[in-house]
N, C-alpha and C. Protein backbone atom coordinates (compact mmCIF):
# COMPACT_ATOMS: atom_id res chain seq x y z
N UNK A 1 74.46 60.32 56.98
CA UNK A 1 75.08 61.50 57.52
C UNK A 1 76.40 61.07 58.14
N UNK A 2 77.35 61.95 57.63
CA UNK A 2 78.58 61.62 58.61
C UNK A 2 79.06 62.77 58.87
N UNK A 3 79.74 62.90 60.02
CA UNK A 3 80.53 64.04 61.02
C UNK A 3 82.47 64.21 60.44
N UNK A 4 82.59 65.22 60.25
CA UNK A 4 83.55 65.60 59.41
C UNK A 4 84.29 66.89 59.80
N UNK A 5 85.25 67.29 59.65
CA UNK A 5 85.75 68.53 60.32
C UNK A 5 85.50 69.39 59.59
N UNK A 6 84.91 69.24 59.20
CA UNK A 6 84.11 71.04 58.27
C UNK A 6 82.67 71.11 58.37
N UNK A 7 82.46 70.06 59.04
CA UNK A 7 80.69 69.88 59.48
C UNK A 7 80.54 68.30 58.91
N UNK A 8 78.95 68.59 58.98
CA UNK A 8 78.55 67.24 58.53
C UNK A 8 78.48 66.68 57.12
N UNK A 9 78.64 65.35 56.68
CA UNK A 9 78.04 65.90 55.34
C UNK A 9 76.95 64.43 55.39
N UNK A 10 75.95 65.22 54.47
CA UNK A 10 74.80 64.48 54.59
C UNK A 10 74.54 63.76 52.88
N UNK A 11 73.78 62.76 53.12
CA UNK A 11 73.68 62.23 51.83
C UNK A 11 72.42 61.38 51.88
N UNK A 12 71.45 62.10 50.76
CA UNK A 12 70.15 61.84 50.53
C UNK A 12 69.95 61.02 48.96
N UNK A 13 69.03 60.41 48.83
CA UNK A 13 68.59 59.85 47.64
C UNK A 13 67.11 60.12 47.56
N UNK A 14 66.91 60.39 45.82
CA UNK A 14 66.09 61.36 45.76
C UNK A 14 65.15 60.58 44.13
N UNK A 15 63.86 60.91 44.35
CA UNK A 15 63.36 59.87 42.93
C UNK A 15 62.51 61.22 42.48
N UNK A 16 62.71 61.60 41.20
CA UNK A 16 62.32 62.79 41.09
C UNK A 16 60.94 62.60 39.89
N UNK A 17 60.03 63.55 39.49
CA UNK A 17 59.22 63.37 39.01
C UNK A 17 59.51 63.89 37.28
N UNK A 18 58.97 62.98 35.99
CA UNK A 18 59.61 63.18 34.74
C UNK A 18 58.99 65.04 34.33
N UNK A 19 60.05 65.43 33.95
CA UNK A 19 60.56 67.00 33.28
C UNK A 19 60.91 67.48 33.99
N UNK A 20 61.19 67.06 35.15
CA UNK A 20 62.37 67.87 36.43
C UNK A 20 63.16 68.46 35.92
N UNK A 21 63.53 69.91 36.18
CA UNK A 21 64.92 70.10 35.85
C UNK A 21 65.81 69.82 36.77
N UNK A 22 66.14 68.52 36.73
CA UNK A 22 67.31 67.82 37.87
C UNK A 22 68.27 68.92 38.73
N UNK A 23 69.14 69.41 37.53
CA UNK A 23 70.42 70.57 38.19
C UNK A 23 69.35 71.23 39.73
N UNK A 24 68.46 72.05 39.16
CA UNK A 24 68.11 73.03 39.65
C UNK A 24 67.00 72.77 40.90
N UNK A 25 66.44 71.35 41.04
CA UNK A 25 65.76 71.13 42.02
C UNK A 25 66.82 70.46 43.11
N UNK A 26 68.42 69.99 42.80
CA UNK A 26 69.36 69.29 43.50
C UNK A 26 70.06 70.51 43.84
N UNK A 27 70.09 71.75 43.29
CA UNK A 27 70.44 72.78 44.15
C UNK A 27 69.77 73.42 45.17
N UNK A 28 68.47 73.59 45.07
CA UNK A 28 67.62 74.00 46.06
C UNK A 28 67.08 73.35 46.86
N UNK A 29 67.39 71.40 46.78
CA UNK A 29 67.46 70.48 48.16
C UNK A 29 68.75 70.55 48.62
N UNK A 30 69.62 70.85 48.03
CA UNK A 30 71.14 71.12 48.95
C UNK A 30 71.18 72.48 49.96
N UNK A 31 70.51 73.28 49.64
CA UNK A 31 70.37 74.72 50.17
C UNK A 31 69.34 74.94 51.62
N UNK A 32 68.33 74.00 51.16
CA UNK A 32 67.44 73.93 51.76
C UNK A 32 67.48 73.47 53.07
N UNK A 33 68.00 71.89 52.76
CA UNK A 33 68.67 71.09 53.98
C UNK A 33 69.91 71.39 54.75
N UNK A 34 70.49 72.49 54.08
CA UNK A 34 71.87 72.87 54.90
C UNK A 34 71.37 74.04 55.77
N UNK A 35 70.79 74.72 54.88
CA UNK A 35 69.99 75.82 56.22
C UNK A 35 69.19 75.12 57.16
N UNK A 36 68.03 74.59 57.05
CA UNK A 36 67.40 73.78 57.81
C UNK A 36 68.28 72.76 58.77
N UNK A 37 69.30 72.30 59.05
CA UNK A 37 70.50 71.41 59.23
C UNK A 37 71.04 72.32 60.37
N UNK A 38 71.51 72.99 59.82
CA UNK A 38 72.02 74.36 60.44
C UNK A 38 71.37 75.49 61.60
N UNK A 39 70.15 75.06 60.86
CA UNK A 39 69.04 76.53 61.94
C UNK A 39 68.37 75.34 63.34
N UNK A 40 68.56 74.44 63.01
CA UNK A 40 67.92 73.41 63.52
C UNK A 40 68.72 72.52 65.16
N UNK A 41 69.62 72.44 64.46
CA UNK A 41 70.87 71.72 65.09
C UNK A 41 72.08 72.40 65.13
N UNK A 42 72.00 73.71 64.65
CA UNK A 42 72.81 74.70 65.36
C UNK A 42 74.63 73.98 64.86
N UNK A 43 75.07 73.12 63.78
CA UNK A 43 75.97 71.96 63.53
C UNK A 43 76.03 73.12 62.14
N UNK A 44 77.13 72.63 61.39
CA UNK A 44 77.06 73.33 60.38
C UNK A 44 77.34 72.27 59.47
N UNK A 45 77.24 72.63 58.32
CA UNK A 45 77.08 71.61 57.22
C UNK A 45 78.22 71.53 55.94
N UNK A 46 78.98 70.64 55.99
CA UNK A 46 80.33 70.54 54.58
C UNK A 46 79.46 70.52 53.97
N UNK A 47 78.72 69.52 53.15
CA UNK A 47 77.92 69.15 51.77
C UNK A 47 76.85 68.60 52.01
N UNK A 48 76.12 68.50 51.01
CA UNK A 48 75.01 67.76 50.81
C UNK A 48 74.80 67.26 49.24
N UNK A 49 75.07 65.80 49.70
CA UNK A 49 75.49 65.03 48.61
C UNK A 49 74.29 64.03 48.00
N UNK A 50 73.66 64.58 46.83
CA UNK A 50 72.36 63.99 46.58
C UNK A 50 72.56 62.86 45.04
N UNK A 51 72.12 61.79 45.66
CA UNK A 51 71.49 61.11 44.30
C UNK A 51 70.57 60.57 43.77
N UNK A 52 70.64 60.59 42.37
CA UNK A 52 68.89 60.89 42.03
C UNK A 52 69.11 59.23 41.91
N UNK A 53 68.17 58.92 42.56
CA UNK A 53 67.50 57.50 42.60
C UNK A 53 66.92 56.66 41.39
N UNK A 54 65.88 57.70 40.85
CA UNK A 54 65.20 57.54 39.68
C UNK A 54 64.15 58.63 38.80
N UNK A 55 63.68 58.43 38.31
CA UNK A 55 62.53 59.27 37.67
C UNK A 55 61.27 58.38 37.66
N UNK A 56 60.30 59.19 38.21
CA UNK A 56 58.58 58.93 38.07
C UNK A 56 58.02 59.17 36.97
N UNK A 57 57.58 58.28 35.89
CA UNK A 57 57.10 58.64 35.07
C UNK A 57 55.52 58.85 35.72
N UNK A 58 54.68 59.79 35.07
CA UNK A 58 53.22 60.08 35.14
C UNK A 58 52.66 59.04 34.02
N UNK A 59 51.76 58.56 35.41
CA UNK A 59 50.60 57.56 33.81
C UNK A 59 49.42 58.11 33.26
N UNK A 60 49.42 58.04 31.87
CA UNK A 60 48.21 59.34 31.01
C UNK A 60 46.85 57.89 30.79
């Protein structure tokens, strides 16, 4: 997390599970954590800057 004049911006790493639809679960942890960020700590939030770490494969 760093402090920035448009708010904070935060930066998470993220290992996601195989057939994720990547886009769409990295939009709704960006959304999620900026409201939560926000409702929480009352701070407001520039970005939320996520990278995917890896993929979990499932063992059959």
């Amino acid at each position: 997390m760093k402090d920035s004049e448009k708010g904070l911006d935060i930066f998470l790493a993220l290992i996601v599970e195989e057939g994720t639809l990547i886009p769409q679960v990295v939009e709704e942890v960006q959304k999620k954590v900026s409201e939560e960020v926000q409702r929480s700590l009352g701070t407001s939030v520039a970005r939320v800057n996520i990278k995917i770490k890896g993929i979990k494969f499932s063992s059959k």
